[in-house]
PDB file of N, CA and C in Angstrom:
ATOM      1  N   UNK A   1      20.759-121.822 -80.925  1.00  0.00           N
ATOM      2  CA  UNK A   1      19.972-123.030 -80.725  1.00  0.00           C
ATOM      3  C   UNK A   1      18.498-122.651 -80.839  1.00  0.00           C
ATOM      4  N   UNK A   2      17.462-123.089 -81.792  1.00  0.00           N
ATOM      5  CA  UNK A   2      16.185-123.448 -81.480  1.00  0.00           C
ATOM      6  C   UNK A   2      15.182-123.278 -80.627  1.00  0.00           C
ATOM      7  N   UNK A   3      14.477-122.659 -80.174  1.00  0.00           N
ATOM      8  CA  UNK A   3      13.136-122.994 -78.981  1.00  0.00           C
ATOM      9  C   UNK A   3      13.094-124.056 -78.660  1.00  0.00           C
ATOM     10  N   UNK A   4      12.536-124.669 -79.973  1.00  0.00           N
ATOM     11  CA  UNK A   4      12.139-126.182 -79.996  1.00  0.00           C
ATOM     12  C   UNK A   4      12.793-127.165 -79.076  1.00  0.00           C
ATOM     13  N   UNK A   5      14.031-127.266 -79.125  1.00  0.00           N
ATOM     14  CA  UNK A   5      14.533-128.127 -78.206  1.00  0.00           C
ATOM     15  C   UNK A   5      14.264-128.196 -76.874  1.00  0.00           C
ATOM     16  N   UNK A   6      14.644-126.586 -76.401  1.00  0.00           N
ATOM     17  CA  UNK A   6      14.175-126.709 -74.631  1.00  0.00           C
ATOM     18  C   UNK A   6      12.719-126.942 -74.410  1.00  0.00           C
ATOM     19  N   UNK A   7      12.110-126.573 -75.193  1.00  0.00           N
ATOM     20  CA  UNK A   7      10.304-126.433 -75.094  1.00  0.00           C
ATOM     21  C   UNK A   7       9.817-127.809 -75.145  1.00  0.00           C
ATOM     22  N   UNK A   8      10.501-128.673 -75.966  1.00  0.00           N
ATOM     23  CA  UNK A   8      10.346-130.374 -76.184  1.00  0.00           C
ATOM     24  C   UNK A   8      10.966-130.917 -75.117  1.00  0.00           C
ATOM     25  N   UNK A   9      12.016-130.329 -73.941  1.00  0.00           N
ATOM     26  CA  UNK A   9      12.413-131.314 -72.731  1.00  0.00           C
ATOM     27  C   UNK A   9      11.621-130.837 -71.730  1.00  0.00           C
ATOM     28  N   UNK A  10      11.326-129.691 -71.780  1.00  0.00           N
ATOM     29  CA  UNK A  10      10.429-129.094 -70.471  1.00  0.00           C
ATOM     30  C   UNK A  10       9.301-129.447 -70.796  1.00  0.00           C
ATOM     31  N   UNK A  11       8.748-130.065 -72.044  1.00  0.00           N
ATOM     32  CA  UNK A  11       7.112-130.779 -72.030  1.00  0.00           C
ATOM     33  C   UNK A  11       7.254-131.904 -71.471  1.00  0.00           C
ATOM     34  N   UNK A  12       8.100-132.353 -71.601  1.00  0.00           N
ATOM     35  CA  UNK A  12       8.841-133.924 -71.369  1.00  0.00           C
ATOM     36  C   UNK A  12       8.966-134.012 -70.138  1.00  0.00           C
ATOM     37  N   UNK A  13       9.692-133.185 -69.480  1.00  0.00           N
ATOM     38  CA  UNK A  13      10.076-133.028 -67.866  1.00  0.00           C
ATOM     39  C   UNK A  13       8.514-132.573 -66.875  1.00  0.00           C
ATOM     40  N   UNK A  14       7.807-131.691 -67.566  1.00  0.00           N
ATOM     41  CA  UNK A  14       6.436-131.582 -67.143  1.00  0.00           C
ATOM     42  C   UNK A  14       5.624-132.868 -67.152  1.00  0.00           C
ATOM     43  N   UNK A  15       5.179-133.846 -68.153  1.00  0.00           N
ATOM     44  CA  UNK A  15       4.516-134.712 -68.088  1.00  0.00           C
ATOM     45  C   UNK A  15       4.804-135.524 -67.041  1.00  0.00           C
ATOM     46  N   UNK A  16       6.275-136.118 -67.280  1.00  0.00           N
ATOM     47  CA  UNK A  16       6.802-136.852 -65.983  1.00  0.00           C
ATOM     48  C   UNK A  16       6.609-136.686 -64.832  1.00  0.00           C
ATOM     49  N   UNK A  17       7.005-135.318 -64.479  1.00  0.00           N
ATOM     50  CA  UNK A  17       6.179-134.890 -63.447  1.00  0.00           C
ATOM     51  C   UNK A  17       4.909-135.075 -62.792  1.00  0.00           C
ATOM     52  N   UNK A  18       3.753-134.627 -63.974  1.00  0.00           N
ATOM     53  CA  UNK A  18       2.393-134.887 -63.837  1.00  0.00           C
ATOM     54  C   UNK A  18       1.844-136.385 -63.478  1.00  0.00           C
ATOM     55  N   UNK A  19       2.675-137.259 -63.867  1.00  0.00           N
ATOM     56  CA  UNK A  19       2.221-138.854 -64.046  1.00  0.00           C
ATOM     57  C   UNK A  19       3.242-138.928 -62.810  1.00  0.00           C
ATOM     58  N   UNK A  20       3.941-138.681 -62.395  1.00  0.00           N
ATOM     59  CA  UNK A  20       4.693-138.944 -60.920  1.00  0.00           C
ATOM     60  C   UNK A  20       3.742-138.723 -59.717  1.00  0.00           C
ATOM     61  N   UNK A  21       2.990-137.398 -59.958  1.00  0.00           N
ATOM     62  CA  UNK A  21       2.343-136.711 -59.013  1.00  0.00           C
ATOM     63  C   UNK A  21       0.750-137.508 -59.028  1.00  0.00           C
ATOM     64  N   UNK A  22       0.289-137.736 -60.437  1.00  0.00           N
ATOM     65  CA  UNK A  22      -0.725-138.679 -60.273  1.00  0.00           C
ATOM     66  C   UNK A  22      -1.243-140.056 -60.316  1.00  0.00           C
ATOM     67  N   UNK A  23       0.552-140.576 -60.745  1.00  0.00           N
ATOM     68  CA  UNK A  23      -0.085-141.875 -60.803  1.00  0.00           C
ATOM     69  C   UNK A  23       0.956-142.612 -59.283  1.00  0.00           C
ATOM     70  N   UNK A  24       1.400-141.967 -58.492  1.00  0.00           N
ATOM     71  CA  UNK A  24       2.531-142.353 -57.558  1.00  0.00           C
ATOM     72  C   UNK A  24       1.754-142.435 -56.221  1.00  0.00           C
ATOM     73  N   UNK A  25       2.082-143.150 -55.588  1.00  0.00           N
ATOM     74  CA  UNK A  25       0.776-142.932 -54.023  1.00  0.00           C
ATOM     75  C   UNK A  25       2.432-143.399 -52.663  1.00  0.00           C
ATOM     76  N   UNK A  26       3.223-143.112 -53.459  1.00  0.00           N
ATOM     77  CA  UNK A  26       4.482-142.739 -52.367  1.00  0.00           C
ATOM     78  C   UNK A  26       4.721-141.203 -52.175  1.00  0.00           C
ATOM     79  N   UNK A  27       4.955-140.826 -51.320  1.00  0.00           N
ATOM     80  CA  UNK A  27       4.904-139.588 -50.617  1.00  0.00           C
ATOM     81  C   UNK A  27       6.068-139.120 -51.404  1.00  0.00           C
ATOM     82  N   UNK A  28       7.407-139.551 -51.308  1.00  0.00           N
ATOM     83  CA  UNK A  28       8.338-139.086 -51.544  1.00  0.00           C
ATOM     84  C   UNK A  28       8.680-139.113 -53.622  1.00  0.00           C
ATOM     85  N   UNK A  29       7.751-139.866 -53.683  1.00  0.00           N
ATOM     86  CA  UNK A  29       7.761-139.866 -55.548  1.00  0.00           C
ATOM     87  C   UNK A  29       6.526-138.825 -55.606  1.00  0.00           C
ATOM     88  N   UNK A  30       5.816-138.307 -55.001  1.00  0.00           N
ATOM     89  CA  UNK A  30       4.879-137.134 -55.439  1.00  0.00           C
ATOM     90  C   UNK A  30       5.833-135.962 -55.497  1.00  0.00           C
ATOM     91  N   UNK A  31       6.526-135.866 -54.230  1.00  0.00           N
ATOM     92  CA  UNK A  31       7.388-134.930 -54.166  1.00  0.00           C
ATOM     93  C   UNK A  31       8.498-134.456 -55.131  1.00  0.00           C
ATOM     94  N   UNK A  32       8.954-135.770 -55.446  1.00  0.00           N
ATOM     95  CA  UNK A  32      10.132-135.599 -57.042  1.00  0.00           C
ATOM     96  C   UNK A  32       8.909-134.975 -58.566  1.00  0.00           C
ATOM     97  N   UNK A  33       7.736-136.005 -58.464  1.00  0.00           N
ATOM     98  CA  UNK A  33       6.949-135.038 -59.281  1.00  0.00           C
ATOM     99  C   UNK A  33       6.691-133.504 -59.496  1.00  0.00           C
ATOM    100  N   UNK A  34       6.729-132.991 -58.436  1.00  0.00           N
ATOM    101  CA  UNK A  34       6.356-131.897 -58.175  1.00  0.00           C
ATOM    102  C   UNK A  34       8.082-131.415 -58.363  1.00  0.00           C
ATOM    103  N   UNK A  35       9.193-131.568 -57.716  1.00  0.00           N
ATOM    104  CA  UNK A  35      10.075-131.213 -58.371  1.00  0.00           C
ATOM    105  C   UNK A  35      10.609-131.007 -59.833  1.00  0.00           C
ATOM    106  N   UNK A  36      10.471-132.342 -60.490  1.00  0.00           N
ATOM    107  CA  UNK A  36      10.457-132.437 -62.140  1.00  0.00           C
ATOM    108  C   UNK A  36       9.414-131.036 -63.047  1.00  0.00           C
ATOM    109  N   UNK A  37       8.371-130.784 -62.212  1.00  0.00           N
ATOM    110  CA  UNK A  37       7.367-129.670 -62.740  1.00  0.00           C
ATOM    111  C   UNK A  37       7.894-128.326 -62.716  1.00  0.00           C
ATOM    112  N   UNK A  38       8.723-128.434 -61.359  1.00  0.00           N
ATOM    113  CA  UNK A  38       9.151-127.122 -61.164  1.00  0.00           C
ATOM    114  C   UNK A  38      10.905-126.845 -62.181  1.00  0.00           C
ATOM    115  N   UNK A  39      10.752-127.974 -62.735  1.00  0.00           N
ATOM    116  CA  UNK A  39      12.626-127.680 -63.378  1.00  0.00           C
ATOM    117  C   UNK A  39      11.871-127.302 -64.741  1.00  0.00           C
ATOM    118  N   UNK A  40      10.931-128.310 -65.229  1.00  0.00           N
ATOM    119  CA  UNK A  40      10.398-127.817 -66.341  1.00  0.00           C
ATOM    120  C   UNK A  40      10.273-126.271 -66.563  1.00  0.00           C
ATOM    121  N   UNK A  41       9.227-125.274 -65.627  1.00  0.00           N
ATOM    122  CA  UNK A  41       9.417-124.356 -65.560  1.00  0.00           C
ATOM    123  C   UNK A  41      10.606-123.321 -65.501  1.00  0.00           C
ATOM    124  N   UNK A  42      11.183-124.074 -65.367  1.00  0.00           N
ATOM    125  CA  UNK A  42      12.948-123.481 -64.878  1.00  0.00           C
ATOM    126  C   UNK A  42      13.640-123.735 -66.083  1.00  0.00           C
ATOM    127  N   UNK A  43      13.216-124.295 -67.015  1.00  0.00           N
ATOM    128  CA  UNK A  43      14.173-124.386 -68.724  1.00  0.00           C
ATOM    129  C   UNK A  43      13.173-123.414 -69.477  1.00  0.00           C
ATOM    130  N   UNK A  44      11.737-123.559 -69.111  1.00  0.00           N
ATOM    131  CA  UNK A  44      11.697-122.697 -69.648  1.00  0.00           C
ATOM    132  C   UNK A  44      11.891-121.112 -69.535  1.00  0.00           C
ATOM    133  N   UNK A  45      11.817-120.850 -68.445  1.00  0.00           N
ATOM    134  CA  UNK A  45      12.092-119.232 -68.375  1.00  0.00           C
ATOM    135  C   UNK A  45      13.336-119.056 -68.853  1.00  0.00           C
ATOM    136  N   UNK A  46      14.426-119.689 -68.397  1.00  0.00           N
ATOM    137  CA  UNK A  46      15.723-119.695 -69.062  1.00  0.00           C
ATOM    138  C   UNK A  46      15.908-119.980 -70.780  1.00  0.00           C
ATOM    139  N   UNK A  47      14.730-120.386 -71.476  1.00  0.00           N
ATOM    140  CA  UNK A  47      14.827-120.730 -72.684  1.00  0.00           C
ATOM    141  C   UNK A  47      14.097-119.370 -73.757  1.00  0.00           C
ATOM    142  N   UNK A  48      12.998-118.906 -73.157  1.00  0.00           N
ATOM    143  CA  UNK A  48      12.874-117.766 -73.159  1.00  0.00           C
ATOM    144  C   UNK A  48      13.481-116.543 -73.281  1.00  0.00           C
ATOM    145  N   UNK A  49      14.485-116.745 -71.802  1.00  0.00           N
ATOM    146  CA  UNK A  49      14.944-115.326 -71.627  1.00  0.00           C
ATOM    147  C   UNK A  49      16.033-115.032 -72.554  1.00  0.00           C
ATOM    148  N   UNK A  50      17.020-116.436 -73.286  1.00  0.00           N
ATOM    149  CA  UNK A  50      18.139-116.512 -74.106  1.00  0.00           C
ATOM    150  C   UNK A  50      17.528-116.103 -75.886  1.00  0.00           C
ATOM    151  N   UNK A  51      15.883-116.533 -75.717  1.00  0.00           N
ATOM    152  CA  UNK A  51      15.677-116.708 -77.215  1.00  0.00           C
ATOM    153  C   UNK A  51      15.024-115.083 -77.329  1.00  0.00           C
ATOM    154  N   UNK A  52      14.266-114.690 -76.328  1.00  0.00           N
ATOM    155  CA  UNK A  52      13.968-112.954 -76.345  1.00  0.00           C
ATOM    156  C   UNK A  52      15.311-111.872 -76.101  1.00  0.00           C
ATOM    157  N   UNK A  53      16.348-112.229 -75.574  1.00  0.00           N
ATOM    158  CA  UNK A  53      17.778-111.596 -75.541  1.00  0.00           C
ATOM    159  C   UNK A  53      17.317-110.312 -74.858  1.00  0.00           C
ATOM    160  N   UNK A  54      16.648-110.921 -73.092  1.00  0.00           N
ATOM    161  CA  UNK A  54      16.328-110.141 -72.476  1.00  0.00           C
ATOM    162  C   UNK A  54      17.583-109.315 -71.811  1.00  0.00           C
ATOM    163  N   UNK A  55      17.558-107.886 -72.003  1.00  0.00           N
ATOM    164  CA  UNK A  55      18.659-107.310 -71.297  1.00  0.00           C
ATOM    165  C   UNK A  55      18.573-107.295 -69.659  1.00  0.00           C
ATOM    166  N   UNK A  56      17.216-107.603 -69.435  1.00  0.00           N
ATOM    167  CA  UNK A  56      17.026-107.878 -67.720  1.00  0.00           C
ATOM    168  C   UNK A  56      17.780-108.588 -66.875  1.00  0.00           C
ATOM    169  N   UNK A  57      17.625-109.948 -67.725  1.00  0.00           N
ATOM    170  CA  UNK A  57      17.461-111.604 -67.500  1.00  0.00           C
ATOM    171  C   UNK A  57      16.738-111.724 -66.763  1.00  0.00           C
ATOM    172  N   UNK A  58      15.397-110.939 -66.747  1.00  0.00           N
ATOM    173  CA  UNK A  58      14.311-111.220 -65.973  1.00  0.00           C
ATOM    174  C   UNK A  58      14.053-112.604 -66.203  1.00  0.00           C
ATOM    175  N   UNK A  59      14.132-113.890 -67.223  1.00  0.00           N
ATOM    176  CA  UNK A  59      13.800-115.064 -66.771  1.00  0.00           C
ATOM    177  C   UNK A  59      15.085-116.532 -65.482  1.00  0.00           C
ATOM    178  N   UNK A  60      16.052-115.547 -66.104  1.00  0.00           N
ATOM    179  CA  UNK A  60      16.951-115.989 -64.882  1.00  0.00           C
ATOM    180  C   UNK A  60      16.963-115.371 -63.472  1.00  0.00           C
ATOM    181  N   UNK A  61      16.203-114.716 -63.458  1.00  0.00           N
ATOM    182  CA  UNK A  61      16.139-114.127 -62.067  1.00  0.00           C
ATOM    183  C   UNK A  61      14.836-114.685 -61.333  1.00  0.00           C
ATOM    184  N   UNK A  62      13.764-115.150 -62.616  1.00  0.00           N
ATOM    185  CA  UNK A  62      12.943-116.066 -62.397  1.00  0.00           C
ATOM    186  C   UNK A  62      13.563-117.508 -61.814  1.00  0.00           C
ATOM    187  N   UNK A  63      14.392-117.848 -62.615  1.00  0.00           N
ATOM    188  CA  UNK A  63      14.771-118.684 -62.044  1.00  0.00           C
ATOM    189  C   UNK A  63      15.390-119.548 -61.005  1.00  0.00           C
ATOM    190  N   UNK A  64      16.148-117.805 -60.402  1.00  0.00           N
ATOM    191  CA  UNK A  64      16.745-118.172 -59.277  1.00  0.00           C
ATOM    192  C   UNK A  64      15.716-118.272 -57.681  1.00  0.00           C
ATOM    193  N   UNK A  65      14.667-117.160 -58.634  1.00  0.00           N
ATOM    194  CA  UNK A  65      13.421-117.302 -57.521  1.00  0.00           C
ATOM    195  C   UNK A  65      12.656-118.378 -57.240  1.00  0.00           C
ATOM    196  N   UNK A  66      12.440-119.146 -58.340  1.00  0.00           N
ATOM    197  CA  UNK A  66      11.580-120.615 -58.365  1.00  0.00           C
ATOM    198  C   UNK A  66      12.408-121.304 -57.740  1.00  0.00           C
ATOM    199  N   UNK A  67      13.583-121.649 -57.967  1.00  0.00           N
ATOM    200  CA  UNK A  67      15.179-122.498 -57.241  1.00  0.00           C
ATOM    201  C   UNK A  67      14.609-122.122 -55.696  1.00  0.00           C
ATOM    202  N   UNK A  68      14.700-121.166 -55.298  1.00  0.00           N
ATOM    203  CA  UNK A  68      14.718-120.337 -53.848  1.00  0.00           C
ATOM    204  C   UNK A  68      13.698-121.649 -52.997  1.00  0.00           C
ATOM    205  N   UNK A  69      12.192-121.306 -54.246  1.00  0.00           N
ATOM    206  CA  UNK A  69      10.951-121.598 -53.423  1.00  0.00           C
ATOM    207  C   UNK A  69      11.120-122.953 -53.397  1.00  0.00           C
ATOM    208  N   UNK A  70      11.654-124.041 -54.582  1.00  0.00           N
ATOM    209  CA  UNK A  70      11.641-125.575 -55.005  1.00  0.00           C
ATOM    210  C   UNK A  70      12.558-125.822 -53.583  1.00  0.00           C
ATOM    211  N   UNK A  71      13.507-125.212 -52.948  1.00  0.00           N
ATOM    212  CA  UNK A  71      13.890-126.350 -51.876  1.00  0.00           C
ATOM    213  C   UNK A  71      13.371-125.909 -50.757  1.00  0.00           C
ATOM    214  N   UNK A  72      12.927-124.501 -50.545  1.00  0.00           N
ATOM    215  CA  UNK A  72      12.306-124.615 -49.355  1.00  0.00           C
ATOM    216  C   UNK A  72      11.173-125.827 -49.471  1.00  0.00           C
ATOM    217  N   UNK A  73      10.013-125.755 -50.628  1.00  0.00           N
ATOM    218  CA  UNK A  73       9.166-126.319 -50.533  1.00  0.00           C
ATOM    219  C   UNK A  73       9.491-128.201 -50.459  1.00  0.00           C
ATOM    220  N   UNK A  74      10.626-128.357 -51.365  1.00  0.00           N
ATOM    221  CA  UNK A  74      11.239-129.901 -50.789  1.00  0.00           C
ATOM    222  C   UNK A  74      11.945-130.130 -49.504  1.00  0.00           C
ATOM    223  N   UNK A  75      12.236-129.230 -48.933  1.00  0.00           N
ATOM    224  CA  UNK A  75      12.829-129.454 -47.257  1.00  0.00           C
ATOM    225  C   UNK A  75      11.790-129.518 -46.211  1.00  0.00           C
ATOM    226  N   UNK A  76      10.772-128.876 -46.354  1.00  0.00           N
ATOM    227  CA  UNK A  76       9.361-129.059 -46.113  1.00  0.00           C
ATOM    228  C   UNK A  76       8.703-130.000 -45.917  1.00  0.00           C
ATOM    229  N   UNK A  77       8.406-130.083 -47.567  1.00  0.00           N
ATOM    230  CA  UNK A  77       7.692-131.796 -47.747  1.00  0.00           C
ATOM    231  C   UNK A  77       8.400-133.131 -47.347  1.00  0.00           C
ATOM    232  N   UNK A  78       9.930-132.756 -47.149  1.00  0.00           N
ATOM    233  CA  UNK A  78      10.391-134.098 -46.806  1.00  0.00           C
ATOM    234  C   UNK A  78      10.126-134.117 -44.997  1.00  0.00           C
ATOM    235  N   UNK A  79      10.350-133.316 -44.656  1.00  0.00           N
ATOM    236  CA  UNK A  79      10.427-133.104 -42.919  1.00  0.00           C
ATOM    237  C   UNK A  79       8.971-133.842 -42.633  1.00  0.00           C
ATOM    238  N   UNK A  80       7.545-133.073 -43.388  1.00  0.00           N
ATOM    239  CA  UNK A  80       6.607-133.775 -42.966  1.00  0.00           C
ATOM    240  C   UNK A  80       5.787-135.646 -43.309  1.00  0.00           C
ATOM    241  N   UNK A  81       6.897-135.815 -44.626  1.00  0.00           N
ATOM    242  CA  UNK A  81       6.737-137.047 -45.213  1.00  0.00           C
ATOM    243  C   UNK A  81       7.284-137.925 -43.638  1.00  0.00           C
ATOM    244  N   UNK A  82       8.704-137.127 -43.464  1.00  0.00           N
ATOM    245  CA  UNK A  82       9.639-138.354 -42.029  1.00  0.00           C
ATOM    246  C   UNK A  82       8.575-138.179 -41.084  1.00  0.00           C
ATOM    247  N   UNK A  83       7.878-137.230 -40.501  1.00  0.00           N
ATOM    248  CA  UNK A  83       7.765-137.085 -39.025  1.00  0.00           C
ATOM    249  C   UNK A  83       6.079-137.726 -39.916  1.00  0.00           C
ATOM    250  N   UNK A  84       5.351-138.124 -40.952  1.00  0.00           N
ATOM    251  CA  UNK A  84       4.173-138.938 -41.163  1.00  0.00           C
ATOM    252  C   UNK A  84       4.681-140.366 -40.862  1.00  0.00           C
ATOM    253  N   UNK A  85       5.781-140.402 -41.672  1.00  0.00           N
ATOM    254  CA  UNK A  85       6.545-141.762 -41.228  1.00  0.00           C
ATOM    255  C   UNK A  85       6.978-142.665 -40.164  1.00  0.00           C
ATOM    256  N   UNK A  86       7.673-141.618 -39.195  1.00  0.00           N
ATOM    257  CA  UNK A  86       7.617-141.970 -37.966  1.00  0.00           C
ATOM    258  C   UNK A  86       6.704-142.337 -37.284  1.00  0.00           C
ATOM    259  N   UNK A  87       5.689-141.071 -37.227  1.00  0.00           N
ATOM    260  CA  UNK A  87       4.545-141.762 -36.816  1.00  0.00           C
ATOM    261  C   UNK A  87       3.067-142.909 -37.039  1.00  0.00           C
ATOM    262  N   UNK A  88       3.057-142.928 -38.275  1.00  0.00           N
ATOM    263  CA  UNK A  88       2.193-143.748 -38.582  1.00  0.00           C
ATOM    264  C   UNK A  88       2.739-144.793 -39.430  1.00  0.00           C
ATOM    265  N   UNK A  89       4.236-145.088 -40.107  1.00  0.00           N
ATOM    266  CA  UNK A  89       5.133-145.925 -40.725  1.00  0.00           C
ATOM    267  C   UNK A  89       4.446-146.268 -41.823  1.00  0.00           C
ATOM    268  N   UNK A  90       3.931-145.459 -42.459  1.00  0.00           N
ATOM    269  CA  UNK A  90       3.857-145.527 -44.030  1.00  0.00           C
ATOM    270  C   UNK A  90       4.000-144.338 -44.461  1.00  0.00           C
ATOM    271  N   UNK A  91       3.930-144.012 -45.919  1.00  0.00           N
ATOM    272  CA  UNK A  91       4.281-142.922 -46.563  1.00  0.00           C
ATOM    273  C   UNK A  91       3.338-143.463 -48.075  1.00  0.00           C
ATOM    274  N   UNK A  92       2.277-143.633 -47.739  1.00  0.00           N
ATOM    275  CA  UNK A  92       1.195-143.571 -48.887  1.00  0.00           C
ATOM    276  C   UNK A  92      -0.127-143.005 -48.868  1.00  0.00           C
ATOM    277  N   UNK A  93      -0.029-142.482 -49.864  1.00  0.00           N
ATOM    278  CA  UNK A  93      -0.766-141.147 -49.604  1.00  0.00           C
ATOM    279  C   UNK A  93      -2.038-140.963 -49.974  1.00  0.00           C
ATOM    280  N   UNK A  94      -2.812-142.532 -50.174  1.00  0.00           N
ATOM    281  CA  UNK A  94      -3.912-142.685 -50.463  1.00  0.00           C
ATOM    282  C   UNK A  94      -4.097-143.016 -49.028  1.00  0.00           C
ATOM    283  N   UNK A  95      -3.244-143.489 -48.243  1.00  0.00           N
ATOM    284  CA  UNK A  95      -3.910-144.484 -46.897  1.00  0.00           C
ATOM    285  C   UNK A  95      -3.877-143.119 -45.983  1.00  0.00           C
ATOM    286  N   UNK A  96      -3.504-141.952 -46.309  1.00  0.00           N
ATOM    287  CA  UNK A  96      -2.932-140.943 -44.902  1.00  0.00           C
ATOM    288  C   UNK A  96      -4.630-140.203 -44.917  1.00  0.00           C
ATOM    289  N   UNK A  97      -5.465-141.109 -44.391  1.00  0.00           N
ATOM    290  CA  UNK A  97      -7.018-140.333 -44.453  1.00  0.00           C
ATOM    291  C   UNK A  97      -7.233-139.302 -43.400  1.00  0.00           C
ATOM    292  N   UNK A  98      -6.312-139.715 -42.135  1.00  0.00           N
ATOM    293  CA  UNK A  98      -6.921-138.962 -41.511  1.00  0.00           C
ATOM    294  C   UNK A  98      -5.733-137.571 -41.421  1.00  0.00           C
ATOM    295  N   UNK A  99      -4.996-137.652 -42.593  1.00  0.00           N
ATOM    296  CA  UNK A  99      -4.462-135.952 -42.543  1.00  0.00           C
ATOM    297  C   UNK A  99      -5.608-135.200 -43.316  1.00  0.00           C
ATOM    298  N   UNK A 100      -6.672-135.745 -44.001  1.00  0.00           N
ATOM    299  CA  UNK A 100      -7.601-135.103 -44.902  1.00  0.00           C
ATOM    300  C   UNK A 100      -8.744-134.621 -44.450  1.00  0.00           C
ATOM    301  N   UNK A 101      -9.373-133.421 -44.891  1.00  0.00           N
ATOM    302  CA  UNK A 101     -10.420-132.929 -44.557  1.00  0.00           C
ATOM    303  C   UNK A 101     -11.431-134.076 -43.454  1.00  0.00           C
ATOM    304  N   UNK A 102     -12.407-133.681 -42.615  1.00  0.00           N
ATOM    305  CA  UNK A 102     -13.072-134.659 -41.545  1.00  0.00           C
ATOM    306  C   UNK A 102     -14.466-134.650 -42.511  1.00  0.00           C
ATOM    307  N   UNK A 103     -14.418-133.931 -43.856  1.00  0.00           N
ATOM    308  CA  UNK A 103     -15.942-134.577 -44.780  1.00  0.00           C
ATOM    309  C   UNK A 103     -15.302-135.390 -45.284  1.00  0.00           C
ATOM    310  N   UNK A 104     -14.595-135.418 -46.236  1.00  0.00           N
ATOM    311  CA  UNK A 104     -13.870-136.371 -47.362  1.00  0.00           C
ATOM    312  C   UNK A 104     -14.015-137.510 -46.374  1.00  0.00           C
ATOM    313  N   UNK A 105     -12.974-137.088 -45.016  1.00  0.00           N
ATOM    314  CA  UNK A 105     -12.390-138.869 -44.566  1.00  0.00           C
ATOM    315  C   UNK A 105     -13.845-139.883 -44.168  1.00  0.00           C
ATOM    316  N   UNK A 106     -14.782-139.324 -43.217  1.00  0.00           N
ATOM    317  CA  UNK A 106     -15.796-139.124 -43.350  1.00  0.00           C
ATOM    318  C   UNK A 106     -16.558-140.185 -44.240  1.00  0.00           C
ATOM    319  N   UNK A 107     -16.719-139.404 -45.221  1.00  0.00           N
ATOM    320  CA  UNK A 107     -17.534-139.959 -46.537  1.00  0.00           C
ATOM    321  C   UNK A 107     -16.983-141.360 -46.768  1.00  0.00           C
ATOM    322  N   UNK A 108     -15.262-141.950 -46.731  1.00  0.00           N
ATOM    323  CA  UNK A 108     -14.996-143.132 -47.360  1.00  0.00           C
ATOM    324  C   UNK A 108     -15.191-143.923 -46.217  1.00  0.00           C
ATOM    325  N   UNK A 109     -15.029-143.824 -45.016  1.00  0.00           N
ATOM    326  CA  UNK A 109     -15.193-144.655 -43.708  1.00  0.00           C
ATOM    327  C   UNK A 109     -16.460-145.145 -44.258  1.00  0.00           C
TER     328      UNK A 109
END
């Protein structure tokens, strides 16, 4: 199989990502953004490591390492999305001012 193909879904899966993460002001759709970014990365090392016929599989071992970090870092972000939720009952992440720096919040008050 081609480069081309995986390299054309993981651009694909990256953008989505990017426009999840910047155009989304729900907590929990930033978070899938940021997931979608991290799979991108994850076809490609695996697309790589099949098309260089690494005897390592140093990019699958990449991969199992990025896997490792993607759910700690989504078990994480979801725990603090609920317990923002709970307490202040939204999950938008333009309105959460006062989790932000005390200049920034500051400045828009």
């Amino acid at each position: 199989m081609p480069l081309l193909y995986p390299l054309l879904l993981a651009t694909a899966l990256f953008a989505i990502g990017v426009y999840g993460v910047l155009a989304r002001r729900n907590a929990v759709m930033v978070l899938m953004g940021v997931e979608l970014m991290l799979n991108a990365v994850n076809l490609n090392l695996v697309a790589f490591d099949a098309w260089l016929h690494d005897t390592l599989h140093s990019g699958q071992i990449l991969t199992l390492f990025v896997i490792t970090i993607a759910a700690a870092e989504i078990g994480l972000g979801l725990a603090i999305v609920l317990l923002v939720f709970r307490t202040r009952k939204l999950v938008d992440v333009d309105k959460l001012v006062e989790l932000a720096d005390r200049d920034q919040a500051e400045s828009r008050a």
